[in-house]
Structures are given as C-alpha cells and as structure tokens.
Protein backbone atom coordinates (compact mmCIF):
# COMPACT_ATOMS: atom_id res chain seq x y z
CA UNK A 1 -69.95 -54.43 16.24
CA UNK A 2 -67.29 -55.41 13.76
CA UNK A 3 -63.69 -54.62 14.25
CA UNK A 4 -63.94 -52.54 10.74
CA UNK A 5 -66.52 -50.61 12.12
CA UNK A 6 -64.88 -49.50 15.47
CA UNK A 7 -62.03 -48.95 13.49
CA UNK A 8 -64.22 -46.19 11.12
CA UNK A 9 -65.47 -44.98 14.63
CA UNK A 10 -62.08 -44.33 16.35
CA UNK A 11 -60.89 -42.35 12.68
CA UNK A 12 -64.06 -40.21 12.35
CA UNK A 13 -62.81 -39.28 16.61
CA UNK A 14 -59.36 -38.45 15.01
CA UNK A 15 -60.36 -36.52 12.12
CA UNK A 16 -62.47 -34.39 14.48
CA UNK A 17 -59.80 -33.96 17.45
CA UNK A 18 -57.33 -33.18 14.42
CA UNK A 19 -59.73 -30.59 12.47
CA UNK A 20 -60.44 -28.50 15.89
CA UNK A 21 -57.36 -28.72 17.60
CA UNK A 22 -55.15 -27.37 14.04
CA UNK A 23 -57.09 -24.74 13.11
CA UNK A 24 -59.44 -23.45 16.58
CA UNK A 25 -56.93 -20.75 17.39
CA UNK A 26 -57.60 -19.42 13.83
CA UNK A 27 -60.95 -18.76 14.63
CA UNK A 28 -60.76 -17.38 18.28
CA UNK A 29 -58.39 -14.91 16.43
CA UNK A 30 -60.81 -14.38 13.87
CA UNK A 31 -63.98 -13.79 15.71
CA UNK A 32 -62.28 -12.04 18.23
CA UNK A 33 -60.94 -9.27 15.30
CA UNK A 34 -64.80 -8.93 14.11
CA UNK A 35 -65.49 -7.62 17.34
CA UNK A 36 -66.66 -10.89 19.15
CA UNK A 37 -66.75 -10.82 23.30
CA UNK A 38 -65.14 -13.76 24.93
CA UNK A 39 -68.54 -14.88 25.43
CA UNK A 40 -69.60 -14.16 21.69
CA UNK A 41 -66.76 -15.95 20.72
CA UNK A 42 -67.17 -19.28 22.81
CA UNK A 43 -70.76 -18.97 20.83
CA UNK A 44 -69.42 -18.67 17.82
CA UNK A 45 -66.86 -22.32 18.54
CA UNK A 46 -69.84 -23.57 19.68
CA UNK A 47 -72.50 -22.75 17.23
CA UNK A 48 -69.50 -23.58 14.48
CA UNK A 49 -68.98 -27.56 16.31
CA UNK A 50 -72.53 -27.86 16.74
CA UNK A 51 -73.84 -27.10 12.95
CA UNK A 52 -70.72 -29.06 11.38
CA UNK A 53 -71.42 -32.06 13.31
CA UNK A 54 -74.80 -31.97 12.74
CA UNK A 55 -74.64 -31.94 8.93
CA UNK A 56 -71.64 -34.20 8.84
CA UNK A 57 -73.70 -36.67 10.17
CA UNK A 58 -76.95 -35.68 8.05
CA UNK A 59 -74.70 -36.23 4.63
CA UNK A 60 -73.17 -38.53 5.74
CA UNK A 61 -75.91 -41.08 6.64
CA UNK A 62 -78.23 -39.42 3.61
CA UNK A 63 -76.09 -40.31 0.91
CA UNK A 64 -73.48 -43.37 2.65
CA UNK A 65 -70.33 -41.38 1.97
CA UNK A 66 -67.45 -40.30 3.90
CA UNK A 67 -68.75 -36.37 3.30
CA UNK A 68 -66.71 -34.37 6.11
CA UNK A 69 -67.89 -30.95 7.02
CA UNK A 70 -65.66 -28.40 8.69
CA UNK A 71 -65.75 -24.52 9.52
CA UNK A 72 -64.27 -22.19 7.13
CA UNK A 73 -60.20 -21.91 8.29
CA UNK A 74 -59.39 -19.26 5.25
CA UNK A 75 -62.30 -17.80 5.88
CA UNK A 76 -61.38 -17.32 10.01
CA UNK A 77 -58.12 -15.96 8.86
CA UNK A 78 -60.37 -13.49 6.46
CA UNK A 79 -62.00 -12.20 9.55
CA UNK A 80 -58.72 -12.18 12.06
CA UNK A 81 -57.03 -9.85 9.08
CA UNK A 82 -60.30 -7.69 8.20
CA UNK A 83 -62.36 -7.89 10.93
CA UNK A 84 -65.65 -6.08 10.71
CA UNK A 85 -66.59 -2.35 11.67
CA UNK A 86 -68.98 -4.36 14.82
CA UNK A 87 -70.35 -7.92 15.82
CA UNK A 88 -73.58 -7.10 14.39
CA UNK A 89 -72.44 -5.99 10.79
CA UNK A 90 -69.83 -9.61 11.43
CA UNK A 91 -73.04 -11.74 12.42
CA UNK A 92 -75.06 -10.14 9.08
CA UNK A 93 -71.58 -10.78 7.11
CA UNK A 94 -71.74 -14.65 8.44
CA UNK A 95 -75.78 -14.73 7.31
CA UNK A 96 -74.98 -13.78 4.09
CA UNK A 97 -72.55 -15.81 3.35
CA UNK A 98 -74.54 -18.88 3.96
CA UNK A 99 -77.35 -17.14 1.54
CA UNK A 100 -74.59 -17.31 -1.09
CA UNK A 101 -73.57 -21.04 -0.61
CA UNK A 102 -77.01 -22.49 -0.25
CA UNK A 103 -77.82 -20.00 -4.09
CA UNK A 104 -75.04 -21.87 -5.44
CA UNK A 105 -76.38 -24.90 -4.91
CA UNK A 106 -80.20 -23.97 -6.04
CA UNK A 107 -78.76 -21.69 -8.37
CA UNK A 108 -76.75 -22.99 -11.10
CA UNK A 109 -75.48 -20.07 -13.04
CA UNK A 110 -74.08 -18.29 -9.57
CA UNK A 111 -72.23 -21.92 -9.08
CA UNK A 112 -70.92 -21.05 -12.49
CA UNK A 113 -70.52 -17.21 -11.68
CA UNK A 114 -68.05 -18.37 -8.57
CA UNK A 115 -66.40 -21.57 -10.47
CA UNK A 116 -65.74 -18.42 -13.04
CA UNK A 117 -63.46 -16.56 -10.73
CA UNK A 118 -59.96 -17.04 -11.81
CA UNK A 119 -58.21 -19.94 -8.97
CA UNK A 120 -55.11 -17.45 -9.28
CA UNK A 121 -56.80 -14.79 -8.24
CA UNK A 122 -59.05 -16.63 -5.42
CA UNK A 123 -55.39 -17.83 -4.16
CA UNK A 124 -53.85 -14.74 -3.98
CA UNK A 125 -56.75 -13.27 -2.38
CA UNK A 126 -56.31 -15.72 0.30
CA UNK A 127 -52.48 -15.37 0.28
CA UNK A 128 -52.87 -11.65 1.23
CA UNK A 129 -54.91 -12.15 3.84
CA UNK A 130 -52.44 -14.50 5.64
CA UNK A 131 -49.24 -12.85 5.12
CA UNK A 132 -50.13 -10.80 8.42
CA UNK A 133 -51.06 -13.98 10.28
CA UNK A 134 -48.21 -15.88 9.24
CA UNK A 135 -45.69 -13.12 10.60
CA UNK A 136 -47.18 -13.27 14.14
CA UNK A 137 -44.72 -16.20 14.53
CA UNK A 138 -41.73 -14.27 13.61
CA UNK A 139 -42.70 -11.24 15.58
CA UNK A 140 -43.75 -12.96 18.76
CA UNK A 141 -41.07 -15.29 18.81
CA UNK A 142 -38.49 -12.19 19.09
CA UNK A 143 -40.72 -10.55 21.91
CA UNK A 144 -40.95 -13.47 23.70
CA UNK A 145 -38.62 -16.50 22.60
CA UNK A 146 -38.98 -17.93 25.94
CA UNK A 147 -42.34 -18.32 25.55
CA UNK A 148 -42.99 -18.82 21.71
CA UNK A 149 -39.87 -20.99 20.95
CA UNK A 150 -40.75 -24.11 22.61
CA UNK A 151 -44.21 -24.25 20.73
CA UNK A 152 -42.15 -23.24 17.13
CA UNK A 153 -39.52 -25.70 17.98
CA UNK A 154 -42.06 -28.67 18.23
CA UNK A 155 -43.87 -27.50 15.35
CA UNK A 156 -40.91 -27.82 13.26
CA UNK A 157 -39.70 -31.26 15.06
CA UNK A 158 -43.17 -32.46 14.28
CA UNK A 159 -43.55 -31.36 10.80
CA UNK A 160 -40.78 -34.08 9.81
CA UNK A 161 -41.68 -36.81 11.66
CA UNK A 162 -45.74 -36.33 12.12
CA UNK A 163 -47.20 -33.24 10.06
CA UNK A 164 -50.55 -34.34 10.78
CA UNK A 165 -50.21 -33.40 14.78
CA UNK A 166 -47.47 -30.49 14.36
CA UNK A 167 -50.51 -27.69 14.77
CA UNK A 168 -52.45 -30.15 17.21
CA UNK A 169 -49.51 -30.59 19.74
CA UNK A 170 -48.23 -27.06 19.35
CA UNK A 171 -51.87 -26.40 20.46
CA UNK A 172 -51.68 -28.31 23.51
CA UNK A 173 -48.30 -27.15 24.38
CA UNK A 174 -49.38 -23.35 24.24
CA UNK A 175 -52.16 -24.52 26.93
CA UNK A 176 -50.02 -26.21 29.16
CA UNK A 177 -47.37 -23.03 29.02
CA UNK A 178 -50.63 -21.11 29.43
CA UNK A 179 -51.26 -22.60 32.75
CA UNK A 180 -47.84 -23.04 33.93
CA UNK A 181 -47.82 -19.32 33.50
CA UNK A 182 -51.25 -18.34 34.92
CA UNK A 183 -51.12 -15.84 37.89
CA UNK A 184 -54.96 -16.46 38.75
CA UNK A 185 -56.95 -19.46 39.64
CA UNK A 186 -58.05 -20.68 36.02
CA UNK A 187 -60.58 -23.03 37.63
CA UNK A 188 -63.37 -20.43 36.44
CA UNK A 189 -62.39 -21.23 32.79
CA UNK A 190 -64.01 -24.76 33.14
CA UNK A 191 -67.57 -23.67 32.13
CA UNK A 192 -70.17 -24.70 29.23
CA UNK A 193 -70.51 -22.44 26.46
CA UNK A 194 -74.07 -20.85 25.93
CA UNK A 195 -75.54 -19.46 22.59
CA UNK A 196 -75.40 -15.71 22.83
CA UNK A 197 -77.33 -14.74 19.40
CA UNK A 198 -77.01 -11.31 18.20
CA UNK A 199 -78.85 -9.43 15.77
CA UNK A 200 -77.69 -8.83 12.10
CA UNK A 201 -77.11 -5.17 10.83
CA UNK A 202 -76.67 -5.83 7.47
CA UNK A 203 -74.34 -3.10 5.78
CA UNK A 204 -72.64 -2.58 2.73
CA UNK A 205 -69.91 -3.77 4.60
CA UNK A 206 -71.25 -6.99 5.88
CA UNK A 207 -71.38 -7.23 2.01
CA UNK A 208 -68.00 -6.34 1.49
CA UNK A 209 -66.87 -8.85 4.12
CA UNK A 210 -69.38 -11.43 3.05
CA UNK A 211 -68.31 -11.73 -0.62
CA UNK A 212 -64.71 -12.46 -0.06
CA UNK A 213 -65.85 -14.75 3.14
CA UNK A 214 -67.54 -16.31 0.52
CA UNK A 215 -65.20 -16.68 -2.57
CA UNK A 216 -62.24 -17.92 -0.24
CA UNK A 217 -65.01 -20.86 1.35
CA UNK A 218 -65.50 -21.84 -2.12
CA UNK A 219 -62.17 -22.08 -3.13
CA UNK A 220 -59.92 -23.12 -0.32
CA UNK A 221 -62.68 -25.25 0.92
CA UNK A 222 -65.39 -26.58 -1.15
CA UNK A 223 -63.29 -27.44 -4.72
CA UNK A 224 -60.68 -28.93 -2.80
CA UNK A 225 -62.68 -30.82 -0.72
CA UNK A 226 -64.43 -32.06 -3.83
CA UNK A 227 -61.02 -33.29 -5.29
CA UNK A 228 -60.27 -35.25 -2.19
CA UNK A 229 -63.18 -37.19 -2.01
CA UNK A 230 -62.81 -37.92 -6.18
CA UNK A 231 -59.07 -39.13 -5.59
CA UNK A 232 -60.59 -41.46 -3.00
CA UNK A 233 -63.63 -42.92 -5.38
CA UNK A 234 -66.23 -40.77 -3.95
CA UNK A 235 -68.71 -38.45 -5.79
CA UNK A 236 -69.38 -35.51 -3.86
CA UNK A 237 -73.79 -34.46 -4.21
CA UNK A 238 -72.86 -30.98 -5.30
CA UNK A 239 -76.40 -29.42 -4.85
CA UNK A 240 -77.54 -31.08 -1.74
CA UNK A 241 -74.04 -30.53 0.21
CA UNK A 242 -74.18 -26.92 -1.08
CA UNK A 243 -77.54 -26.68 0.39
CA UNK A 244 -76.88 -28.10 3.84
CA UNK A 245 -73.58 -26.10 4.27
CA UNK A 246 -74.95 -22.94 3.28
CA UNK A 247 -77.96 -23.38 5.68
CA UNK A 248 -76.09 -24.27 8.85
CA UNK A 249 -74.06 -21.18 7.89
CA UNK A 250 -77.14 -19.59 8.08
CA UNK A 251 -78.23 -21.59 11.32
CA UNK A 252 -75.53 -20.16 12.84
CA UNK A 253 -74.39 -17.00 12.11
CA UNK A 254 -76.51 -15.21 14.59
CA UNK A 255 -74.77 -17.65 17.27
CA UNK A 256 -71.46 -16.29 15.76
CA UNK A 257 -70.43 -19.68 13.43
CA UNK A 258 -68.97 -17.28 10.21
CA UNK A 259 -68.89 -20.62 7.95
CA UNK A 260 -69.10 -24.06 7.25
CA UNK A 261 -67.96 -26.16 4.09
CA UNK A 262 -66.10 -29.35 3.15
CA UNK A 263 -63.27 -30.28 5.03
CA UNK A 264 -60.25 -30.41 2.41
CA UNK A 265 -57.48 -31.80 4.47
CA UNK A 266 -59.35 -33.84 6.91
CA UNK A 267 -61.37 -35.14 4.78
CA UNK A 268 -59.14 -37.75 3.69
CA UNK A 269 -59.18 -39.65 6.85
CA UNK A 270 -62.67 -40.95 6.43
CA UNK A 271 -62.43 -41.83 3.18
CA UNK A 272 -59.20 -43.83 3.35
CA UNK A 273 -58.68 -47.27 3.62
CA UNK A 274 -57.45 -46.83 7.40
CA UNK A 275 -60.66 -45.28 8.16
CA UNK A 276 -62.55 -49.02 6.80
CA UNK A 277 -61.05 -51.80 4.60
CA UNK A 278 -64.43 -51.62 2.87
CA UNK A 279 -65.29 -48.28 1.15
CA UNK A 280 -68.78 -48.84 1.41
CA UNK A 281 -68.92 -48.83 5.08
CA UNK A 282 -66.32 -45.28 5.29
CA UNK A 283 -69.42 -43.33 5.76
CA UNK A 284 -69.29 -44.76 9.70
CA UNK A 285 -65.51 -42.70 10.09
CA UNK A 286 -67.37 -39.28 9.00
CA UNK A 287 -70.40 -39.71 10.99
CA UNK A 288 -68.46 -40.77 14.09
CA UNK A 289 -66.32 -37.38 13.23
CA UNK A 290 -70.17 -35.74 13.09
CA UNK A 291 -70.73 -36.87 16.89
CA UNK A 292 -67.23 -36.16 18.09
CA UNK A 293 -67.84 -32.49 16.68
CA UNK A 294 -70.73 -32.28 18.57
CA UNK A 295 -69.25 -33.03 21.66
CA UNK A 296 -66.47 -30.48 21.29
CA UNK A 297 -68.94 -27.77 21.07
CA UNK A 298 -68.61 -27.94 25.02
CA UNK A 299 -64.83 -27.20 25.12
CA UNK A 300 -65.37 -23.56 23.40
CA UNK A 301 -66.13 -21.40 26.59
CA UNK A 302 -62.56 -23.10 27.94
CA UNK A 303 -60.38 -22.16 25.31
CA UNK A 304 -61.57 -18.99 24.92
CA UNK A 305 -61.05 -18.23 28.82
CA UNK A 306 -57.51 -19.42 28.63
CA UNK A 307 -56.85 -17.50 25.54
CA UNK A 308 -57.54 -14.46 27.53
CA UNK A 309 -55.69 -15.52 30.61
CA UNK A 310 -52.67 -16.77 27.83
CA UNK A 311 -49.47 -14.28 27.23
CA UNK A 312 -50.23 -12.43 24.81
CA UNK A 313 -49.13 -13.33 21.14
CA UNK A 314 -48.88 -17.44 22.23
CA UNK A 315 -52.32 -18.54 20.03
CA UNK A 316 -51.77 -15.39 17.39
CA UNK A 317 -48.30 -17.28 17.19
CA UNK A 318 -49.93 -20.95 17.05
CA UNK A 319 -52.79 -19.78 14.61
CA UNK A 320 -49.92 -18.53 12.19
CA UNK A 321 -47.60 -21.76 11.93
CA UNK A 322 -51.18 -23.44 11.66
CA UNK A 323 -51.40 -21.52 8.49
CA UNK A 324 -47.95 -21.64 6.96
CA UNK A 325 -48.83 -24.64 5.01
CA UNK A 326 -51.73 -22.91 3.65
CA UNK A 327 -50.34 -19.89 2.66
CA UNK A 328 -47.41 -21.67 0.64
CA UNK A 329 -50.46 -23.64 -1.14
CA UNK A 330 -52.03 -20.18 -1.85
CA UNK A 331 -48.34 -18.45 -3.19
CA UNK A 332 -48.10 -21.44 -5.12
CA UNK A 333 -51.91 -21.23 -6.88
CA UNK A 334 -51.49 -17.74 -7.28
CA UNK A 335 -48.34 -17.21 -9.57
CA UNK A 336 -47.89 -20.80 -10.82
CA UNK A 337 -49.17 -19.36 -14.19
CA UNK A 338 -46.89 -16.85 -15.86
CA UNK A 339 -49.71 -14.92 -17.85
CA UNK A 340 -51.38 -14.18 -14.51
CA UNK A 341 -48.82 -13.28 -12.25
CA UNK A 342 -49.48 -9.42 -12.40
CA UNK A 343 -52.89 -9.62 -11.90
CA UNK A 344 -52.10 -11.98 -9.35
CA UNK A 345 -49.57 -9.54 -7.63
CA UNK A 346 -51.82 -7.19 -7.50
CA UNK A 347 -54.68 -8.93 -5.62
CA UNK A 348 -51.98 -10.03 -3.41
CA UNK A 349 -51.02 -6.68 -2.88
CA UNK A 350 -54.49 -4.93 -1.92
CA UNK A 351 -55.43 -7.64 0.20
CA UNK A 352 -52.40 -7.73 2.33
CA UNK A 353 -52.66 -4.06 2.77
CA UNK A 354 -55.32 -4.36 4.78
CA UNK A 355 -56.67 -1.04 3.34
CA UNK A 356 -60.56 -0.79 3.79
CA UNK A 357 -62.59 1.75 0.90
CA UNK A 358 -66.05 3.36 1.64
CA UNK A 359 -65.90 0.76 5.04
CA UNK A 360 -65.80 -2.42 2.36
CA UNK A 361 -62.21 -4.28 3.62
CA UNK A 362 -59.60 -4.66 1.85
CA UNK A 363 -60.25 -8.29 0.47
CA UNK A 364 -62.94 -7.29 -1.60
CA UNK A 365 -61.40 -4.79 -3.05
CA UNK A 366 -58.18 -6.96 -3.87
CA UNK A 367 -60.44 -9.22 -6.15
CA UNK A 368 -61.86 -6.22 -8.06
CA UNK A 369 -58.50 -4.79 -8.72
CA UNK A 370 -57.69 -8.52 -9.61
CA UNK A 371 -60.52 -8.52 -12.08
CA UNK A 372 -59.58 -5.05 -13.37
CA UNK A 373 -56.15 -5.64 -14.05
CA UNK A 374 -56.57 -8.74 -15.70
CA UNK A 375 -59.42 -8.12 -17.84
CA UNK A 376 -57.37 -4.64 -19.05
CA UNK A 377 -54.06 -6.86 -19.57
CA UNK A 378 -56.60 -9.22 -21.66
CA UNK A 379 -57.66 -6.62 -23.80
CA UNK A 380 -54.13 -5.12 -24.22
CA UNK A 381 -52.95 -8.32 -25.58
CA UNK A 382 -56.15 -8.57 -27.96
CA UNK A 383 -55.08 -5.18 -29.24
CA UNK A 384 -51.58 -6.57 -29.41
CA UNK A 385 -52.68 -9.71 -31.44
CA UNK A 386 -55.45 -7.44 -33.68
C-alpha cells in the first residue's frame, strides 16, 4: 500500500470519528423528542451509521470522488424541537422524506421547486428551530454549573486552539463525567444495537414534519455540501447522489434513521490535499470514512444507555454548543439581505414558537407564513412601483 493511500485511509477514520462524535447527541435528542424508546433510538444511530456508510462507499467507489455522506444534523435538531405526535407518525415522517429527496433527483422540476425556496427563508427556518437547543447550554449550566461548566469551558478553550474537536472532546468529557457520576453498574450499557423496525402511520402530520425535515436537508445539507466539494475541484453527480441519499433515507426510516445527505462540514477532509497529495486517489479518504461509519453503527445501543444513566441536561447541553456554530450560520443567511429581513423575522418567529396548527408543527407553518409575508410585501412594492 502506498504511504498516500494509508494516509487517505487514516482521514476518511477522522472524518467519520469527527462527523459522529460532533453531532450524535443531536440526534439521541432528536429521536428521543419524536417519541423514540432507548431501544428505538439506538436503531435509529444504527440504521443512520449503517445506510451512510454504505452509500458513502457506493458513491464513492461509483464515481472516484471524495462524495461524503452524513445524517441530517438540522434535520435532528428539527425533530428534538418538534418532535412528532408518536414513533409511528416520526418513522412515516422519516419515509417520506427520503420519497422527496430521491423525486428531486428523478424529478427535475421538484429539484427546481426546492432550489426555488428563498435560502433566507430556509435559514431562518432552521434558525428557529435551534434557538431552543442552543439555550439548553445557558439553562443547564445555571442548574448545574458543576456539572455543565467543565464540558462549556473546554468547548470554548477548544474552539480557539482546535474548533474541529471542540464538540468531539466536549462529547467525551460529558461521558467520562457521566460515569464518574453513575450510581449503578453501567456494565449493562456495553451491548450491540439491534434493528427494531416500526411501522409507518402516515398522517398529515408526518407530512407536516416531513416537508420541513426535508427543506432544511436540502439546504443546510445538500447545497452546501455541493459547494464544498466545487471549492475543492470536485463535481458533485446531482441525480445519482440524490437518488442514493433519498433511498437509504428510505432504507431506513422504519429502523428509525430520519435522514441522510451530503456531509457539508466534513466533507472537506476527504477532499483536501491532507486527505491524498493526489486528487485523483481522495476517493480512498471517503470510502475509508464509508467503513469507519459502518463500524460505529455498533456503538449506538452504548450511548444511548449512558444518555439515560447521564444527569440530566449534560448531552441536551453538549448537543446545543454542537449547534452554536450552526445557528450563527443560519442568523447570518437569514437577514443578511435587507429586503427580506421581515419575511425572514417572521419565519424565525413561528418556528421558534414551537406552536403546532391542526397537529402540523410549527416549522411548517413558519415557511408558509414566510412565503405569505413575502409574496404580500412583493406585491405591495409592485403596487408601490405601478
């Protein structure tokens, strides 16, 4: 084996230990707010690490690119702010969201329907959604600052000197006080996950849940994604990674995996230079990162166990510093255009009230007010100009 080649091989094992570790307690929090059993929700990690992997590798070796896949972060924090009236109408939500990514890919004129969705609006969408998420920090930290400053404290050190492993190590440390603070023998926590598969009751709102699910995948996930690999020299198969996404969405959802897209963030590891000093060969770093996915499917059923046994608030606390930087990328997308700020605000607004309407949640309902209020403001000024 060359030493370029190992090299691609130990930064595809990065990306995927850094991917999981920064964003996992997002989507305990998430599945577990759709209704998700501990059980359900070690199915979900699993069925999530299983189908990324999987088609990481598939793209990966099908088209010799550095494609990265990862599960839906925005969309976890969707579901840990929303939730879903029950695990069923969740699981149908999940199902139909991969419907919707693999019809954007056979479907050209939804691709356009979904590209047509104002970013601004998309962003503050997602920026309501987090607000909550983001304040667990704050609150926790003054019920328990014994507890929840240590893990904020090296957050903050690490975010100066190594951003990259701030979430990852503030992950570990929550464990390790986790343990430390364990009254029962957490020797029972070291199990495989299995697949528990539910059945779908598909609901208006599943809809409701799958749409937004759907628009913030797209937007925080997919386009970016896309404009990583470009910076980098790559060309991104539109259709056929739309295609294998949207049907390991599907795969999974009845195993509780709620989505799976382009990694945005991670995704430059594999396609940099310190992944291979020959871009051609870069497609090794993501399909090493495919395998190492794989084999974290196993560690779901374990983190899920000590989240339970955990204070409560620690990973609700991790899982919002994991999504600071996010939501200050959302505020910024959302009002960086002066013409769209009140339609912006208002989005913002609905979704962070959290205020669900005939059983549809709130998110939906913050991108038709969005729609509404800037489509009425359109035609105001038209009237103006007339």
């Amino acid at each position: 084996m060359e030493h370029g080649d190992a090299q691609a091989i130990a930064v595809g094992g990065v990306t995927a230990l850094v991917g999981f570790t920064s964003s996992v307690a997002v989507v305990i929090a998430g599945l577990g707010a759709s209704g998700a059993t501990p059980a359900q929700a070690s199915s979900g990690i699993a069925a999530l690490c299983l189908t990324v992997g999987v088609g990481t590798m598939l793209l990966a070796w099908r088209h010799r690119t550095p494609l990265t896949l990862a599960w839906s972060t925005p969309g976890a924090a969707l579901l840990a702010t929303q939730g879903a009236p029950s695990w069923p109408e969740a699981v149908a939500a999940f199902a139909l969201t991969g419907v919707l990514i693999l019809a954007t890919g056979v479907w050209a004129r939804l691709g356009r329907l979904v590209a047509a969705i104002p970013v601004s609006l998309a962003q503050a969408m997602l920026a309501g959604v987090l607000v909550p998420l983001c304040l667990a920090p704050v609150m926790e930290l003054a019920a328990a600052p014994a507890v929840i400053a240590p893990v904020v404290i090296l957050w903050l050190v690490l975010q100066r000197w190594a951003p990259r492993w701030s979430t990852p190590a503030a992950f570990a440390l929550a464990l390790a006080i986790i343990v430390a603070l364990a009254r029962s023998d957490l020797t029972g926590a070291l199990t495989l996950p299995r697949l528990a598969l539910a059945s779908p009751s598909p609901t208006w709102a599943a809809v409701g849940l799958a749409v937004p699910l759907a628009v913030v995948t797209m937007a925080s996930q997919n386009v970016p994604g896309v404009a990583v690999l470009k910076g980098a020299g790559y060309r991104v198969p539109w259709r056929g990674t739309m295609l294998v996404t949207g049907a390991a969405t599907v795969a999974g959802a009845a195993a509780g995996g709620h989505a799976v897209n382009l990694a945005a963030i991670t995704a430059a590891l594999p396609a940099s230079p310190e992944a291979h000093p020959d871009p051609r060969r870069r497609w090794i770093a993501a399909a090493s990162a495919g395998a190492a996915y794989v084999l974290l499917a196993g560690a779901g059923a374990t983190l899920v166990a000590l989240a339970d046994a955990g204070p409560e608030g620690l990973l609700p606390a991790v899982a919002g510093l994991a999504l600071l930087p996010t939501l200050a990328s959302s505020l910024a997308g959302a009002f960086h255009e002066a013409a769209g700020r009140l339609p912006a605000a208002a989005t913002f607004a609905m979704a962070a009230s959290g205020v669900a309407i005939g059983g549809i949640g709130a998110a939906f309902w913050a991108l038709v007010v969005g729609l509404a209020t800037r489509w009425w403001l359109g035609r105001q000024r038209q009237g103006r100009e007339a």
